[in-house]
C-alpha atoms as a PDB file:
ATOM      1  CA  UNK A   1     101.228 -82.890  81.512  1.00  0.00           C
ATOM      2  CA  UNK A   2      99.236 -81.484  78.989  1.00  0.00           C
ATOM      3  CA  UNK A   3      95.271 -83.056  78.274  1.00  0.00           C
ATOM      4  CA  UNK A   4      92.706 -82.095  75.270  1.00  0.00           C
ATOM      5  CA  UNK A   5      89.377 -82.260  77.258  1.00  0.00           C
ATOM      6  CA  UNK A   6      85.918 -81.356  75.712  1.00  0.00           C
ATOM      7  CA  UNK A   7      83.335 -78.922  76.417  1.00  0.00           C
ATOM      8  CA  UNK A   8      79.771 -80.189  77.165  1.00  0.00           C
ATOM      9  CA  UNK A   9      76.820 -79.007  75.443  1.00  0.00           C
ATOM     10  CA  UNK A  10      76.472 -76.928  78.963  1.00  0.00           C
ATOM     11  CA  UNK A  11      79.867 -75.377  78.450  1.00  0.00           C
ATOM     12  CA  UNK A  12      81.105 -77.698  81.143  1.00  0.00           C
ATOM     13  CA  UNK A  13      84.808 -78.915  81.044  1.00  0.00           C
ATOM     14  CA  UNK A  14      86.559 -82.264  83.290  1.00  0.00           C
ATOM     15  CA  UNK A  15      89.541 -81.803  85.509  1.00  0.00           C
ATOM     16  CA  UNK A  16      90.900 -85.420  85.184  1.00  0.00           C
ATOM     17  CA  UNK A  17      91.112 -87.532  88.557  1.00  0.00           C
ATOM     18  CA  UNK A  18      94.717 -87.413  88.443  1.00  0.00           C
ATOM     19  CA  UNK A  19      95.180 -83.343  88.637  1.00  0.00           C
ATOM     20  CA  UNK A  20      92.790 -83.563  91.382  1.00  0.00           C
ATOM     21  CA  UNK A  21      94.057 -86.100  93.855  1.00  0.00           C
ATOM     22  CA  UNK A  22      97.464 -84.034  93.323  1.00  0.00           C
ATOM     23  CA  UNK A  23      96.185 -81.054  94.305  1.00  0.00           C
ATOM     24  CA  UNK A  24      94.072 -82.887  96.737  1.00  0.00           C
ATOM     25  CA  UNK A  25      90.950 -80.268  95.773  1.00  0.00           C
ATOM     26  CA  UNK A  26      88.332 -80.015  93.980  1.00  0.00           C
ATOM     27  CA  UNK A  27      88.633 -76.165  94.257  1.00  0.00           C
ATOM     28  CA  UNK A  28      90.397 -74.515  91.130  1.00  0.00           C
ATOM     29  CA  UNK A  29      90.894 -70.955  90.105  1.00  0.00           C
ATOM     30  CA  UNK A  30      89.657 -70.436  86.591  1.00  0.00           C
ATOM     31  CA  UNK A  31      91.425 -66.771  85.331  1.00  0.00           C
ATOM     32  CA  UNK A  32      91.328 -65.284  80.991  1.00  0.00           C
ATOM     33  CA  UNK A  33      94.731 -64.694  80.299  1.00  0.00           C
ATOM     34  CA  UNK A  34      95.315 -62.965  76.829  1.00  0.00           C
ATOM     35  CA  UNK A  35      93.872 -65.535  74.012  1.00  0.00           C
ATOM     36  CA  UNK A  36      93.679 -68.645  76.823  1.00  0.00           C
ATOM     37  CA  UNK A  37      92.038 -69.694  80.392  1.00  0.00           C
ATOM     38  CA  UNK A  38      94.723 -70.141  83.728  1.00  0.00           C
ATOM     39  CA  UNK A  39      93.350 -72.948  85.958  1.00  0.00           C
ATOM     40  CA  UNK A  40      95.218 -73.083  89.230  1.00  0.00           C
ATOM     41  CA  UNK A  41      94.259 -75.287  92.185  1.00  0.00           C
ATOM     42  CA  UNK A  42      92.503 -73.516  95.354  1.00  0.00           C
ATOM     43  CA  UNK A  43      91.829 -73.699  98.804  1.00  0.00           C
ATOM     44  CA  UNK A  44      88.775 -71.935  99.267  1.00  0.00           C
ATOM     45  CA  UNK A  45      89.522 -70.772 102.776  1.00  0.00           C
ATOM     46  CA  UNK A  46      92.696 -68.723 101.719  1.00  0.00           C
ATOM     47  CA  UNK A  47      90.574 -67.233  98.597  1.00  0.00           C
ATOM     48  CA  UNK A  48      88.537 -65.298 101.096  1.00  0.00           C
ATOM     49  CA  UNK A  49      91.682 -64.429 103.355  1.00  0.00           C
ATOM     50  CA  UNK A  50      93.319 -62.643 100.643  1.00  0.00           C
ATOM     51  CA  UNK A  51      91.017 -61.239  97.395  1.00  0.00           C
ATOM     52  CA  UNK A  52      87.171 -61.793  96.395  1.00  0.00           C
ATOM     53  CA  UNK A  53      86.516 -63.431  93.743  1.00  0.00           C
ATOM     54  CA  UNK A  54      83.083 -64.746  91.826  1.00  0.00           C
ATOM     55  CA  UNK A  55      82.149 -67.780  92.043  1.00  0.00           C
ATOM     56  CA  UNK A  56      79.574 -69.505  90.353  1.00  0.00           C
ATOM     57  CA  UNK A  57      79.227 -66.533  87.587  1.00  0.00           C
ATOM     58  CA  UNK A  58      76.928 -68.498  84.837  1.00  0.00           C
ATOM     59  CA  UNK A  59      73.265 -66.355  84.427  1.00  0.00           C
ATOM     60  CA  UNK A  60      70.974 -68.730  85.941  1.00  0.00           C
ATOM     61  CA  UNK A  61      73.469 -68.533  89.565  1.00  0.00           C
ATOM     62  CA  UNK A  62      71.883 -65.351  91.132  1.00  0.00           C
ATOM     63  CA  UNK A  63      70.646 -63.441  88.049  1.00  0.00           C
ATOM     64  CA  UNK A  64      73.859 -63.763  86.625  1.00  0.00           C
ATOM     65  CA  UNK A  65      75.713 -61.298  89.550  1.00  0.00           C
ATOM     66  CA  UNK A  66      77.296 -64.468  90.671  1.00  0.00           C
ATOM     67  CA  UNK A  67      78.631 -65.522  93.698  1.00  0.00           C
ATOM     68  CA  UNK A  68      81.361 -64.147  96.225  1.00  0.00           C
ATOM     69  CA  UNK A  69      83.540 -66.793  97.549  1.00  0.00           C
ATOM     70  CA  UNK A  70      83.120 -65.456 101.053  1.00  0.00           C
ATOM     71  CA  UNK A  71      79.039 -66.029 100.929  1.00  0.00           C
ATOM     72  CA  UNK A  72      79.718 -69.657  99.072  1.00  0.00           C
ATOM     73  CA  UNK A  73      81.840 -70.394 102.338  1.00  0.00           C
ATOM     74  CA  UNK A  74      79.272 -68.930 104.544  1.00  0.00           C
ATOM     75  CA  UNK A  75      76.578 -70.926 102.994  1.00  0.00           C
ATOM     76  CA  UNK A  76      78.495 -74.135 102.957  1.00  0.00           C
ATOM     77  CA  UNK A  77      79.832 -73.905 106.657  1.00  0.00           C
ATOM     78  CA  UNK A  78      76.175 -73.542 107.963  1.00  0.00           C
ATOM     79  CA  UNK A  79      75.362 -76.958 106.162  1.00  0.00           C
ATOM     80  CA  UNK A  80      78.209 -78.953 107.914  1.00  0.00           C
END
């Protein structure tokens, strides 16, 4: 299924509902290939079983060093 979605003034993009609630995640792997972007649903707990990868990479997230996906998990397993 191919969509045409729209960049926000923020640079911010919409997965639509549907791709979501197929992939059952809200999780997706965001990769430059060539002259386009891959997106690829995740689960975030085999992302930091296998490579580490940035997360949240924009400048204002950590003075634009960005995020590892293993201290997002960290972080986000000490709120629950």
């Amino acid at each position: 299924m191919n969509t045409i979605v729209k960049a926000t003034t923020k640079g911010q993009i919409t997965i639509p509902i549907s791709w979501r609630k197929r992939f059952n995640t809200d999780r997706f792997f965001v990769d430059i290939k060539d002259s386009y972007l891959e997106i690829r649903p995740i689960n975030l707990e085999d992302v930091t079983k296998k490579k580490e990868y940035t997360i949240f990479d924009a400048i204002r997230d950590n003075s634009g060093k960005g995020l590892k996906a293993k201290d997002l998990l960290k972080t986000i397993k000490k709120t629950l």
